[in-house]
PDB file of N, CA and C in Angstrom:
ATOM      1  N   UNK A   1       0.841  -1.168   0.000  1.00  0.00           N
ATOM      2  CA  UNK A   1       0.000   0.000   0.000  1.00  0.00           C
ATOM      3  C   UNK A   1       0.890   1.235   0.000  1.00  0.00           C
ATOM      4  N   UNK A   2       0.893   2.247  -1.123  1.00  0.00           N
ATOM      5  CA  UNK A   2       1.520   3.383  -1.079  1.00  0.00           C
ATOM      6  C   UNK A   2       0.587   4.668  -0.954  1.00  0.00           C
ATOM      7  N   UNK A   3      -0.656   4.211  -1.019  1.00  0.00           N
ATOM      8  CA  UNK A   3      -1.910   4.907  -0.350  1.00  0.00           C
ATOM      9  C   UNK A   3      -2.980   4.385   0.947  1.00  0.00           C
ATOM     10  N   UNK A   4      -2.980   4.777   1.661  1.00  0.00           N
ATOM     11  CA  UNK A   4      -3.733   4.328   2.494  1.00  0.00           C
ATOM     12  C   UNK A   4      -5.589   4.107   2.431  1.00  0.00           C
ATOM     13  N   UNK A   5      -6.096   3.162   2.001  1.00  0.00           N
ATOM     14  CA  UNK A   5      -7.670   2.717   1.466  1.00  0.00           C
ATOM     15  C   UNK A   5      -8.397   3.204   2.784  1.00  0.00           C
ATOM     16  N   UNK A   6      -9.125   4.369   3.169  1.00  0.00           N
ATOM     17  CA  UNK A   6      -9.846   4.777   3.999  1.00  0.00           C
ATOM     18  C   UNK A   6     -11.252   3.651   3.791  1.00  0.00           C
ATOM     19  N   UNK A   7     -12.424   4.049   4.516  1.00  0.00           N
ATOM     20  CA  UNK A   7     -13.878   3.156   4.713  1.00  0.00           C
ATOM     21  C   UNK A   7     -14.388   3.819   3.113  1.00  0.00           C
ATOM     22  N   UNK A   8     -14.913   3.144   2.355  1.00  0.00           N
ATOM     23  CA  UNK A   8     -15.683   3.605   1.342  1.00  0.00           C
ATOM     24  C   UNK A   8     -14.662   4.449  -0.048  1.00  0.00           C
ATOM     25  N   UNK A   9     -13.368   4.023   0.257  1.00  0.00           N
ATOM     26  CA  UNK A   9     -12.725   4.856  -0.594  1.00  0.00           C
ATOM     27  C   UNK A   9     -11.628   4.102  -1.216  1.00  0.00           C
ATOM     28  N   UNK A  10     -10.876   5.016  -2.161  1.00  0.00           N
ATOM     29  CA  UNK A  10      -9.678   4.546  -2.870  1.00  0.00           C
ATOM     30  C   UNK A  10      -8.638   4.808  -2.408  1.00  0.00           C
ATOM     31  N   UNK A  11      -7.432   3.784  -2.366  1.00  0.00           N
ATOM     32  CA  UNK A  11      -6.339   3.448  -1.671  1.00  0.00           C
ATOM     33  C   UNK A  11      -5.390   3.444  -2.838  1.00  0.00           C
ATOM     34  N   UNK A  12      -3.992   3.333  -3.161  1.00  0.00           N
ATOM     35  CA  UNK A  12      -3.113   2.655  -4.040  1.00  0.00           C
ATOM     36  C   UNK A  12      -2.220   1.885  -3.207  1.00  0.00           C
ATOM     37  N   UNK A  13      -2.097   0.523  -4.468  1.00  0.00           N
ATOM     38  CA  UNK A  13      -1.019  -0.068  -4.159  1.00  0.00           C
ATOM     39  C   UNK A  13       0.534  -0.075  -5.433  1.00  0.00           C
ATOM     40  N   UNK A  14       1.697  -0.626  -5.435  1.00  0.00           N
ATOM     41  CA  UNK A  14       2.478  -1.186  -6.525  1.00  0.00           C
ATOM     42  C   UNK A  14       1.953  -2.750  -6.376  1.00  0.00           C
ATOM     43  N   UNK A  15       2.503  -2.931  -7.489  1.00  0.00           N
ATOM     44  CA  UNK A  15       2.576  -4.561  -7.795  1.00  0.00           C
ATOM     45  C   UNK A  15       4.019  -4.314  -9.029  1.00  0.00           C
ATOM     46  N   UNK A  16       4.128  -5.587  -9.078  1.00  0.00           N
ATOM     47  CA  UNK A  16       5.591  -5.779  -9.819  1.00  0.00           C
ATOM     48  C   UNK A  16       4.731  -6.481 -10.906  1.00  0.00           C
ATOM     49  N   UNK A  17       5.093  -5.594 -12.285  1.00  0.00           N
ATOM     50  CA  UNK A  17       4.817  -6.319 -13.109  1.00  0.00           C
ATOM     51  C   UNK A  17       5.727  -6.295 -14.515  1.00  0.00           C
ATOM     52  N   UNK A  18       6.155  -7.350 -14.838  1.00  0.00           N
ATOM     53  CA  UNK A  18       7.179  -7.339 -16.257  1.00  0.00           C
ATOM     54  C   UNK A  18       8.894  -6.370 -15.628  1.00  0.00           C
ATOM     55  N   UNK A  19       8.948  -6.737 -14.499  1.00  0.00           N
ATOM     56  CA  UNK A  19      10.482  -6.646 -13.821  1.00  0.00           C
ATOM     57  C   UNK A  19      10.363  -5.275 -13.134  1.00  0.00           C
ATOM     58  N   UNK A  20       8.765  -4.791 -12.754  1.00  0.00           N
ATOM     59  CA  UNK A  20       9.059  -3.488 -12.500  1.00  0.00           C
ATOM     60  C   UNK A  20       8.144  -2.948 -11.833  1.00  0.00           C
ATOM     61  N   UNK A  21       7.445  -2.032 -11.270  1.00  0.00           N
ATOM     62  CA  UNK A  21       6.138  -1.463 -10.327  1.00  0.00           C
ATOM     63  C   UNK A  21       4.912  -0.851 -10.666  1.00  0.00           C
ATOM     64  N   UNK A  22       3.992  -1.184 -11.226  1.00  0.00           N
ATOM     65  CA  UNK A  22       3.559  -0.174 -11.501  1.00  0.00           C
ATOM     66  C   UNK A  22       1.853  -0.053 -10.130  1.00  0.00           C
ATOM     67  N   UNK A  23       2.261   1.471 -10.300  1.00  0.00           N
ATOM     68  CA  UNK A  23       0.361   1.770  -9.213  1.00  0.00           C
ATOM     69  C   UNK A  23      -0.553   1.447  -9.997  1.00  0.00           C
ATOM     70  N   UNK A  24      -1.661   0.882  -9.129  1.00  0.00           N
ATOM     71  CA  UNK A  24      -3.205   0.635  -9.721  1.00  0.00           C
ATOM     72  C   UNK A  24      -3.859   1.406  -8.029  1.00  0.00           C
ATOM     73  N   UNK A  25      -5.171   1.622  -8.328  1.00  0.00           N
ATOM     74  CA  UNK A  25      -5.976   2.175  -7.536  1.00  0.00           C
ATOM     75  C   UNK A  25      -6.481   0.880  -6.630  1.00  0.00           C
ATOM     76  N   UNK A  26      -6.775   0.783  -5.520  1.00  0.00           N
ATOM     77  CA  UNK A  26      -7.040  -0.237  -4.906  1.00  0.00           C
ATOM     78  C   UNK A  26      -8.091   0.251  -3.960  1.00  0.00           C
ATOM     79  N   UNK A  27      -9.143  -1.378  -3.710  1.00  0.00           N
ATOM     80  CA  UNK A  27     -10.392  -1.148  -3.369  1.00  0.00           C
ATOM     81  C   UNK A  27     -10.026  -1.934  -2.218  1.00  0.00           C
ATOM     82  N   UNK A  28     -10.612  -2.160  -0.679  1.00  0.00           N
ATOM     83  CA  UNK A  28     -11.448  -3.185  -0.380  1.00  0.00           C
ATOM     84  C   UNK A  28     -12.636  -2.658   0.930  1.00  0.00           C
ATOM     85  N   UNK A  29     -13.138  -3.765   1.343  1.00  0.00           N
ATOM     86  CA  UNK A  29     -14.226  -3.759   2.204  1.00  0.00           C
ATOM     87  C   UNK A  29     -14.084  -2.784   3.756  1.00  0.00           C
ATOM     88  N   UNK A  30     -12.524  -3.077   4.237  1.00  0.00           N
ATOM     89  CA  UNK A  30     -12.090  -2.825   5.283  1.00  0.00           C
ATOM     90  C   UNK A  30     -10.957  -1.843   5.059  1.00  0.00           C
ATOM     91  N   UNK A  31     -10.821  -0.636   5.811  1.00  0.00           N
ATOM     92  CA  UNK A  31      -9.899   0.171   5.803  1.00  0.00           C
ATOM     93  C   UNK A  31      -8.868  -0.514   5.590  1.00  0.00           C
ATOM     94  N   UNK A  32      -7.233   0.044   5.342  1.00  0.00           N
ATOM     95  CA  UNK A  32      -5.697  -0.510   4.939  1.00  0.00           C
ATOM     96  C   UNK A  32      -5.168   0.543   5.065  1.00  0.00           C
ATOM     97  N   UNK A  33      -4.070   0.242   6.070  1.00  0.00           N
ATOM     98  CA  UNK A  33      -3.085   1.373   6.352  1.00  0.00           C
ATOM     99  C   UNK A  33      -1.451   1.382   5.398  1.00  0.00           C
ATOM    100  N   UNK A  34      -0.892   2.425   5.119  1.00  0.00           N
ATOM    101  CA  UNK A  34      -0.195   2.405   4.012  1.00  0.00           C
ATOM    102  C   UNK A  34       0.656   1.113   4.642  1.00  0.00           C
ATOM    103  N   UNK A  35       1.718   0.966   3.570  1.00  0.00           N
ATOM    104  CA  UNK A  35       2.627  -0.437   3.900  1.00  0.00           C
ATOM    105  C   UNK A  35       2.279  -1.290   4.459  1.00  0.00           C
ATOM    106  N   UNK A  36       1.061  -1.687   4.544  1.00  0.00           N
ATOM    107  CA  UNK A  36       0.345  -3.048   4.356  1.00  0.00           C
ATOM    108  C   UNK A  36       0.819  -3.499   3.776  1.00  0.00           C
ATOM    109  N   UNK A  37       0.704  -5.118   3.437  1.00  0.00           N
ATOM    110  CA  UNK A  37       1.217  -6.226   2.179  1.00  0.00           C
ATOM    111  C   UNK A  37      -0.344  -6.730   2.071  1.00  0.00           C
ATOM    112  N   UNK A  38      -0.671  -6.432   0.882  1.00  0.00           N
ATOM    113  CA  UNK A  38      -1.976  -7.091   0.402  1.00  0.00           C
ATOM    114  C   UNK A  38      -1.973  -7.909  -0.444  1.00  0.00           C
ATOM    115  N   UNK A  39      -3.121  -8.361  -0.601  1.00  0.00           N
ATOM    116  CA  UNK A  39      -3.069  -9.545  -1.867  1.00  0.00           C
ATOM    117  C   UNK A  39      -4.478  -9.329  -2.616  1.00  0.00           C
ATOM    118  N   UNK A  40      -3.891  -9.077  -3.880  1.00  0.00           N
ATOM    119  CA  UNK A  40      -5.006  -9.100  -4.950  1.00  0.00           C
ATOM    120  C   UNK A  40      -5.945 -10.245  -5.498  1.00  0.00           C
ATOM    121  N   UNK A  41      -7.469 -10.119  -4.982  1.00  0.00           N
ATOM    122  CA  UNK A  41      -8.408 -10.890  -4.865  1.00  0.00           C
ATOM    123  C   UNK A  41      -9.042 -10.924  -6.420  1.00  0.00           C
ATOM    124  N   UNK A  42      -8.995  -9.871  -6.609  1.00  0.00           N
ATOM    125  CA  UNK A  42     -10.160  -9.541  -8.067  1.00  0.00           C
ATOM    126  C   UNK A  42      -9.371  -8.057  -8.336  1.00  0.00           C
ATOM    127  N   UNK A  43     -10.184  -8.163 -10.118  1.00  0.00           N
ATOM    128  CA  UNK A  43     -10.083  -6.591 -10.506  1.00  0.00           C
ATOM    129  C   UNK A  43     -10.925  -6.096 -10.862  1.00  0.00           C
ATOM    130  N   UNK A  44     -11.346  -4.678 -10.401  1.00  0.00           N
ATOM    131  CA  UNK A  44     -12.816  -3.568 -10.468  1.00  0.00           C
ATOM    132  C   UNK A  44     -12.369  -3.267 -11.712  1.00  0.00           C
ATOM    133  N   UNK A  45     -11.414  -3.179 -12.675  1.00  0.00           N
ATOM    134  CA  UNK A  45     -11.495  -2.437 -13.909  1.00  0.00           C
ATOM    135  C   UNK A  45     -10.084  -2.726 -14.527  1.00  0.00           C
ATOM    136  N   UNK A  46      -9.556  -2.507 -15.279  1.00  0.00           N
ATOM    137  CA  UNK A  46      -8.021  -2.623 -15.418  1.00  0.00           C
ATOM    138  C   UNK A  46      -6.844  -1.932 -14.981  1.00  0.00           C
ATOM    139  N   UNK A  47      -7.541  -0.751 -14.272  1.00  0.00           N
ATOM    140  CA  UNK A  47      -6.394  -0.462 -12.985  1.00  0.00           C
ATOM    141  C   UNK A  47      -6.791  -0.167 -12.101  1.00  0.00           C
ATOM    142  N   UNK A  48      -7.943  -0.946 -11.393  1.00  0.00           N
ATOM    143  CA  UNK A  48      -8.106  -0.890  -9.763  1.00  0.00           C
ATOM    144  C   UNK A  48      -8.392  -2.384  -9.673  1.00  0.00           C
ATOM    145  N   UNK A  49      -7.400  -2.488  -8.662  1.00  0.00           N
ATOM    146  CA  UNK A  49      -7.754  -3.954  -7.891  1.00  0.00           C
ATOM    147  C   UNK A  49      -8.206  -4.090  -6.613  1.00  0.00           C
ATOM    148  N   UNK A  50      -8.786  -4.976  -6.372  1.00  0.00           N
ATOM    149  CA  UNK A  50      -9.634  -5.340  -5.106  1.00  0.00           C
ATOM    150  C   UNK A  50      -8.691  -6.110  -4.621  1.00  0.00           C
ATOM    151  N   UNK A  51      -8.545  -5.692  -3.091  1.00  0.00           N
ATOM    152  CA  UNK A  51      -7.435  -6.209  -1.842  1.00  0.00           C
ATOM    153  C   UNK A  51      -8.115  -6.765  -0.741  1.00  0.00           C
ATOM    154  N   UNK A  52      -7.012  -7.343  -0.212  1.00  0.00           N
ATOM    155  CA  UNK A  52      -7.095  -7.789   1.234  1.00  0.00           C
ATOM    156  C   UNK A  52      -5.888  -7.574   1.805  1.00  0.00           C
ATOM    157  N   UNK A  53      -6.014  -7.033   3.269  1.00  0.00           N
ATOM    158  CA  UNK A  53      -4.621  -7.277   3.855  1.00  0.00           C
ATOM    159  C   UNK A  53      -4.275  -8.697   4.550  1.00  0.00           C
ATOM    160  N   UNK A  54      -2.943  -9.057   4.053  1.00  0.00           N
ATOM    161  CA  UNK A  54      -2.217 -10.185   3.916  1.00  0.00           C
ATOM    162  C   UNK A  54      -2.275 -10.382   5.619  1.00  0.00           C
ATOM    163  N   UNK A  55      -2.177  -9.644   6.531  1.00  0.00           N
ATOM    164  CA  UNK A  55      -1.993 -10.255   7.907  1.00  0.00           C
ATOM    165  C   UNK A  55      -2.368  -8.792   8.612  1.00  0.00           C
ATOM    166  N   UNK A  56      -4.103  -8.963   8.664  1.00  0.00           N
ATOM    167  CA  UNK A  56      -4.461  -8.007   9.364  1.00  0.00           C
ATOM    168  C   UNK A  56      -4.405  -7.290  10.796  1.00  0.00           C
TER     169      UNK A  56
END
């Protein structure tokens, strides 16, 4: 998490993709505080993904 996902809102995370980082907008149910490690469940669109935090 390089954004922090408030209640009802949009968060960002990186992901590594093709040797490298790129941000997508990130969703989920439950607040996420930045530098979380999440894991991508689903995708809302082709650059927002739906999260969970990895060890809440």
């Amino acid at each position: 998490m390089t954004v922090p996902i408030p209640v009802r809102g949009l968060g960002e995370i990186l992901v590594s993709v093709r040797g490298g980082s790129e941000a997508f907008a990130a969703l989920s149910d439950r607040p996420i505080e930045k530098n979380t490690q999440v894991l991508v469940v689903d995708m809302a669109s082709a650059r927002t993904a739906i999260v969970v935090a990895v060890n809440p």
